[in-house]
Protein backbone atom coordinates (compact mmCIF):
# COMPACT_ATOMS: atom_id res chain seq x y z
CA UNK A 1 25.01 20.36 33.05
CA UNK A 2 27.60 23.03 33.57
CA UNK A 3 27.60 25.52 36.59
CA UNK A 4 27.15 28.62 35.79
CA UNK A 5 27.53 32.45 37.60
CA UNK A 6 24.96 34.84 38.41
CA UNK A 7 24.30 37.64 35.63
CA UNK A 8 24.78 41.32 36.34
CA UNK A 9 28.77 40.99 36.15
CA UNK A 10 30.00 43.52 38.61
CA UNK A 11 33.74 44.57 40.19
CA UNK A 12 35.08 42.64 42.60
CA UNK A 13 37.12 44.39 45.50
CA UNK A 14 38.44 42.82 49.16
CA UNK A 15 40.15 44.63 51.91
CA UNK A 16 43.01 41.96 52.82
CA UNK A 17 43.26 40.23 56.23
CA UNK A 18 45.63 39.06 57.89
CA UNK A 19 49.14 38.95 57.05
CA UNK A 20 48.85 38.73 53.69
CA UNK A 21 46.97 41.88 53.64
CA UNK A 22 49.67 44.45 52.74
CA UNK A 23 49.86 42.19 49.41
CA UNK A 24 47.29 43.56 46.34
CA UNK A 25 46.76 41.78 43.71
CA UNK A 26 44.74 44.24 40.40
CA UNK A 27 43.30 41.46 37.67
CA UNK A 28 42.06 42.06 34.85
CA UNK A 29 39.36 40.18 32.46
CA UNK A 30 39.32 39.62 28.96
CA UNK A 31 37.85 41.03 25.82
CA UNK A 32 33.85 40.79 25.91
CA UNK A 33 34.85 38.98 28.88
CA UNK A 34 33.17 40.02 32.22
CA UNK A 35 35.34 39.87 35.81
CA UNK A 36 32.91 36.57 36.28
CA UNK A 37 35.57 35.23 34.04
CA UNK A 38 38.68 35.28 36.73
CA UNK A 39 36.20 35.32 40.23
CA UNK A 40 37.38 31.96 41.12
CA UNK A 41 40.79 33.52 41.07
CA UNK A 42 40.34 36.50 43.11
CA UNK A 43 37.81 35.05 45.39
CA UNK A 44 41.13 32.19 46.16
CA UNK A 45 43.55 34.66 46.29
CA UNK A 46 41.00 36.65 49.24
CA UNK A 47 40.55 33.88 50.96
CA UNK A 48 44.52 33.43 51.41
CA UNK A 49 44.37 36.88 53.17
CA UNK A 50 45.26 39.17 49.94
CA UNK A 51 43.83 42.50 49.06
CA UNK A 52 42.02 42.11 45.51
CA UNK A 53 40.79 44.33 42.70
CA UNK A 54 38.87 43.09 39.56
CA UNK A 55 37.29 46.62 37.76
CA UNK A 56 34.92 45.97 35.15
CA UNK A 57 35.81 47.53 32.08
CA UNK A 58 33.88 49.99 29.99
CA UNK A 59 32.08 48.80 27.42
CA UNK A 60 31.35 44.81 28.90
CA UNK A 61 28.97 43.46 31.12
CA UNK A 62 26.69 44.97 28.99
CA UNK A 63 26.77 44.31 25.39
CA UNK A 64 28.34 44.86 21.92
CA UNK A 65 27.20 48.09 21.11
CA UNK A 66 28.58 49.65 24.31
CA UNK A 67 31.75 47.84 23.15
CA UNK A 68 31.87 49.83 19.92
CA UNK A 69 31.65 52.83 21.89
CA UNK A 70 34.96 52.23 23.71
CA UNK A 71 37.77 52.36 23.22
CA UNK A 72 41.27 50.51 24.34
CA UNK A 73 42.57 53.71 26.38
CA UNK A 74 38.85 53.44 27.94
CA UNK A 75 39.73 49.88 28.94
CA UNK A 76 43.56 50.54 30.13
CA UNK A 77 42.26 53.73 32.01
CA UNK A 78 39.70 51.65 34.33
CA UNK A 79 42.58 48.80 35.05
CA UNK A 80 44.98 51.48 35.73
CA UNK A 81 43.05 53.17 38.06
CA UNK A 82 41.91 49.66 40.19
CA UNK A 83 45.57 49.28 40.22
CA UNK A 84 46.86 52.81 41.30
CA UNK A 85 43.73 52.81 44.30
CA UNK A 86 45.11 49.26 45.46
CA UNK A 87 49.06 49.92 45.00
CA UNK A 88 48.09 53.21 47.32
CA UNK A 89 46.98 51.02 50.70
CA UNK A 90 49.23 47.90 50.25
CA UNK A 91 53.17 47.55 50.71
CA UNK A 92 53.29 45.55 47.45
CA UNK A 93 51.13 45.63 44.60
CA UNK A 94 50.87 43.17 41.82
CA UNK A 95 49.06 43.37 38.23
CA UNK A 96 47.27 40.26 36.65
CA UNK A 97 45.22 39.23 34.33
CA UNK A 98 43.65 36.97 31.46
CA UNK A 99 43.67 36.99 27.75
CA UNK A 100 43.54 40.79 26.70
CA UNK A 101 43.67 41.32 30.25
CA UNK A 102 46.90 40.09 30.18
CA UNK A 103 47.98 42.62 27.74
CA UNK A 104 46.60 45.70 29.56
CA UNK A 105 48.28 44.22 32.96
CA UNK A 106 51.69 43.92 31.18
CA UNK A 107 51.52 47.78 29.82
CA UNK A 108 50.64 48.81 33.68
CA UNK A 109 53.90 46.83 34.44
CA UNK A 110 55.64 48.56 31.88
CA UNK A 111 54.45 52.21 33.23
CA UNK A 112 54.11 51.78 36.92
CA UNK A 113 56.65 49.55 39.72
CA UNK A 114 54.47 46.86 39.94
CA UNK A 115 55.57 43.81 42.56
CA UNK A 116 55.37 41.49 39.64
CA UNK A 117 52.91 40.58 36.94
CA UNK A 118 51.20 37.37 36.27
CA UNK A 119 48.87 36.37 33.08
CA UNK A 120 47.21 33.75 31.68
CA UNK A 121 47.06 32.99 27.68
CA UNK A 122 47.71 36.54 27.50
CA UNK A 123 47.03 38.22 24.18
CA UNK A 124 49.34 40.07 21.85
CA UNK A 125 48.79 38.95 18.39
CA UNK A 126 46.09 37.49 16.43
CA UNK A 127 45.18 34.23 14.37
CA UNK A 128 43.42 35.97 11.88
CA UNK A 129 46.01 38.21 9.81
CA UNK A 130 43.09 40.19 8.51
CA UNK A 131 43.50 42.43 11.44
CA UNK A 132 45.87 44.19 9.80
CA UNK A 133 43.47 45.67 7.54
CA UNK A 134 40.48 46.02 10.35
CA UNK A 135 40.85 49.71 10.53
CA UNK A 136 39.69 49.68 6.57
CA UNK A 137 37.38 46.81 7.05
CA UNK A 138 35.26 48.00 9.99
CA UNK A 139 34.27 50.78 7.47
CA UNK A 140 32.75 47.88 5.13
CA UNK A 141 31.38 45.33 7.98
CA UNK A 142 30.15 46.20 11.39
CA UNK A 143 30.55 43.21 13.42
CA UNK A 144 31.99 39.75 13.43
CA UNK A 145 30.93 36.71 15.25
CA UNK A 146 33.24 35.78 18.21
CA UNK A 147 35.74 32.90 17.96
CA UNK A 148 34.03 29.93 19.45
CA UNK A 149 36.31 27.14 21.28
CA UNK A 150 35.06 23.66 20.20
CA UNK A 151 35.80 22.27 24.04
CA UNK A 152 35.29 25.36 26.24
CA UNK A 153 35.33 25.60 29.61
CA UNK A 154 32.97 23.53 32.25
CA UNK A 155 31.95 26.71 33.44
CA UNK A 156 29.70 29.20 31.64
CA UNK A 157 29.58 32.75 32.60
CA UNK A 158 26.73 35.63 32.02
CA UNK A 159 28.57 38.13 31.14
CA UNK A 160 26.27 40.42 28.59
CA UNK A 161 25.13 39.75 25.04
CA UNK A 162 28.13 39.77 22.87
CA UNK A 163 26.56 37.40 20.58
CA UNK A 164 28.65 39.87 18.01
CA UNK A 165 31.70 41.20 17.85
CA UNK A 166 31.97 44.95 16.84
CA UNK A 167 34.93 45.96 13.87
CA UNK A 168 35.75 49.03 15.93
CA UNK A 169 36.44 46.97 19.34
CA UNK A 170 38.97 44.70 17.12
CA UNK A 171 40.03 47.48 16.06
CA UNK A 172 40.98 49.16 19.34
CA UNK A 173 42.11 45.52 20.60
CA UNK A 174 45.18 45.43 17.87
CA UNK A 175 46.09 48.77 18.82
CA UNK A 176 46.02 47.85 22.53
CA UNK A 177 48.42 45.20 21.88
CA UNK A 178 50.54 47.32 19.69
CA UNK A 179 50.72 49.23 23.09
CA UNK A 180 51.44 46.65 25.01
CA UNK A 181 54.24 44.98 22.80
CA UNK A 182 55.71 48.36 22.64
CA UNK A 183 56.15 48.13 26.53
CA UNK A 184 57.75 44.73 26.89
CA UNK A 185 61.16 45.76 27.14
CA UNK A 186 60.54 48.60 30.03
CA UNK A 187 58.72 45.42 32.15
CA UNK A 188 61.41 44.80 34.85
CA UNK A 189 59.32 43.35 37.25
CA UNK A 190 59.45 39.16 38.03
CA UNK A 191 56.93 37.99 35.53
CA UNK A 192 54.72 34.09 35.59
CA UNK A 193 53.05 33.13 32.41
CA UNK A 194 50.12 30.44 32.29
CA UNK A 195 49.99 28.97 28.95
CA UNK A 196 47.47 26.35 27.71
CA UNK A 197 48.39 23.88 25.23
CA UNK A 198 45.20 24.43 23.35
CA UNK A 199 44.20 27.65 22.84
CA UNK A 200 42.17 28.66 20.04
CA UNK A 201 42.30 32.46 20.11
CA UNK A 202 45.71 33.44 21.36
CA UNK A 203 48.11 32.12 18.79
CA UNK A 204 51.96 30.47 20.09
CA UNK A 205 53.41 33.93 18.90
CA UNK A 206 51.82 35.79 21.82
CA UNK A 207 54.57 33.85 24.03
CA UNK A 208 57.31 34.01 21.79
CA UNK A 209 56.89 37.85 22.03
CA UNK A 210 57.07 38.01 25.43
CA UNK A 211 59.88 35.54 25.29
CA UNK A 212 62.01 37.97 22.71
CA UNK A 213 60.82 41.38 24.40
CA UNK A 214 60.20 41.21 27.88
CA UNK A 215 63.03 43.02 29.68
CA UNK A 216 61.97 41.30 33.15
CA UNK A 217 64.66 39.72 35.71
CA UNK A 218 63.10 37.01 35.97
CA UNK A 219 60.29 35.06 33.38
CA UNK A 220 58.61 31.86 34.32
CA UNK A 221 56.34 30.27 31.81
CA UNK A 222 54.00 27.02 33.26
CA UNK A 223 51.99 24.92 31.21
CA UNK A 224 48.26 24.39 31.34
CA UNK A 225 48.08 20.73 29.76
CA UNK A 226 44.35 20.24 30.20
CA UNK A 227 42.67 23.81 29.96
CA UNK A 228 41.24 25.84 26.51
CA UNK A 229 41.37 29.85 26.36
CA UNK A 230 39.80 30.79 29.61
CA UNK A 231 41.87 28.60 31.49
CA UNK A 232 40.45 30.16 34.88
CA UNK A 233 37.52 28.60 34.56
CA UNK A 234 38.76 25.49 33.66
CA UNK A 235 40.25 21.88 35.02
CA UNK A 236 43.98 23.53 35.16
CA UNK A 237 42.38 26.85 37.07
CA UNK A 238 43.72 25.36 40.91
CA UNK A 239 46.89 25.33 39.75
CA UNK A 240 46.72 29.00 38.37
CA UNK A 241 45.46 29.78 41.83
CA UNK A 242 48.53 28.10 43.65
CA UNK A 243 51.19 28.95 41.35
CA UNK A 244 50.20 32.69 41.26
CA UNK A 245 49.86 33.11 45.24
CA UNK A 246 53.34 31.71 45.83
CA UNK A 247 54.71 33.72 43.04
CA UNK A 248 52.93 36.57 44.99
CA UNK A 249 54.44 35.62 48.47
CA UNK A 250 57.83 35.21 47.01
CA UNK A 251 58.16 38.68 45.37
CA UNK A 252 56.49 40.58 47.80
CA UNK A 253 57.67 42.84 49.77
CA UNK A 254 58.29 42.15 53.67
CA UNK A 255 56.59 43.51 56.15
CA UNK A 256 57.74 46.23 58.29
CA UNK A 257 59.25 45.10 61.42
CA UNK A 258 57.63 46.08 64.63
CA UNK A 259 59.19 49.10 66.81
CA UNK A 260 60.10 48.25 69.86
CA UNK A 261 57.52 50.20 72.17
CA UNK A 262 59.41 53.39 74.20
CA UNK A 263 58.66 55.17 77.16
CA UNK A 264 57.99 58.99 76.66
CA UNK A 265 60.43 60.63 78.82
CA UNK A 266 58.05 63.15 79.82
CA UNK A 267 55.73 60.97 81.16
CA UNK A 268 55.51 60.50 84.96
């Protein structure tokens, strides 16, 4: 039996505590994915102390149709604005995220001084090269049926009914990853890739672009031997969770140092 999460996907949001707490950390899901999908992430990363935003983005949690009625700036817009709200109360401010996710946190790093960025199987091209023609096709067929991994992960998530997959939202998904590739080379910040060695619906050449493009300092890929597509949900997710807090420690910013307290000279 697999373990599953509770339905009604909603945002996830924590304050910080402790020293750790000038740190944010803005993740986003995937495509008809839910931010069920990357809990186990942020809910680690809280517990080590960080400040955490997971939005929910327009058009999931709910189901296909609301999908089709969405489109990719809709999507970048809600991310971007979880991001901007957290980068505003925290010293250093870091964008993550999974699959498309990934793509929509590496355009905020290519528009905004993010701390760093850190992905998982993130998405930037396609298996299927008939999404090159999807913006004629979508006119002909209305939906598709999602890609299915034959070994997913152990755990399931409720995260709507996207039993379907709508033309349009493929649609707006290659253009949100023309966006994104577009960006690469104005990403400066340190970047950490997850990448699993079996991944059915990002193809190798997602990697190789950022490889070629990305105009970051620093780029550190790690391998996910054991894990399929959603790779935070599966037997490689702890050490997504270690890897990424360390990378966060290490490029963040440090703390202000105390003031030494002074006496008002006025006082008697």
């Amino acid at each position: 039996m697999t373990a599953s999460t509770p339905l009604a996907p909603a945002a996830f949001s924590y304050p910080g505590h402790g020293g750790n707490a000038g740190i944010g950390v803005a993740i986003c899901h995937g495509f008809t994915g839910s931010p069920h999908s990357v809990l186990p992430w942020a809910e680690h990363l809280a517990r080590q102390g960080f400040a955490v935003s997971v939005p929910l983005l327009p058009g999931h949690g709910t189901d296909w149709r609301d999908l089709a009625r969405h489109g990719w700036r809709d999507w970048y817009t809600a991310f971007e604005d979880a991001y901007l709200d957290l980068a505003a109360g925290t010293r250093s401010c870091f964008v993550a995220g999974l699959s498309m996710g990934g793509a929509i946190a590496l355009r905020a790093a290519a528009r905004h001084p993010v701390a760093g960025v850190a992905v998982v199987n993130p998405g930037l091209s396609f298996y299927d090269r008939r999404v090159r023609y999807v913006g004629l096709l979508k006119h002909v067929r209305r939906t598709t049926v999602p890609v299915e991994e034959p070994n997913p992960a152990p755990v399931t998530t409720n995260d709507g009914d996207y039993s379907l997959t709508p033309l349009e939202a493929v649609h707006q998904l290659s253009r949100l990853f023309r966006a994104a590739r577009r960006g690469l080379p104005d990403v400066t910040a340190p970047a950490l890739v997850f990448k699993s060695a079996s991944d059915v619906v990002v193809p190798p050449t997602s990697l190789e672009l950022l490889r070629q493009r990305l105009g970051s300092r620093e780029l550190e890929v790690v391998g996910l031997p054991d894990s399929g597509h959603v790779a935070t949900l599966d037997v490689d997710a702890p050490l997504i969770f270690d890897r990424s807090a360390r990378f966060f420690l290490s490029h963040a910013a440090a703390p202000a140092p105390a003031q030494p307290a002074t006496r008002d000279p006025e006082a008697p």
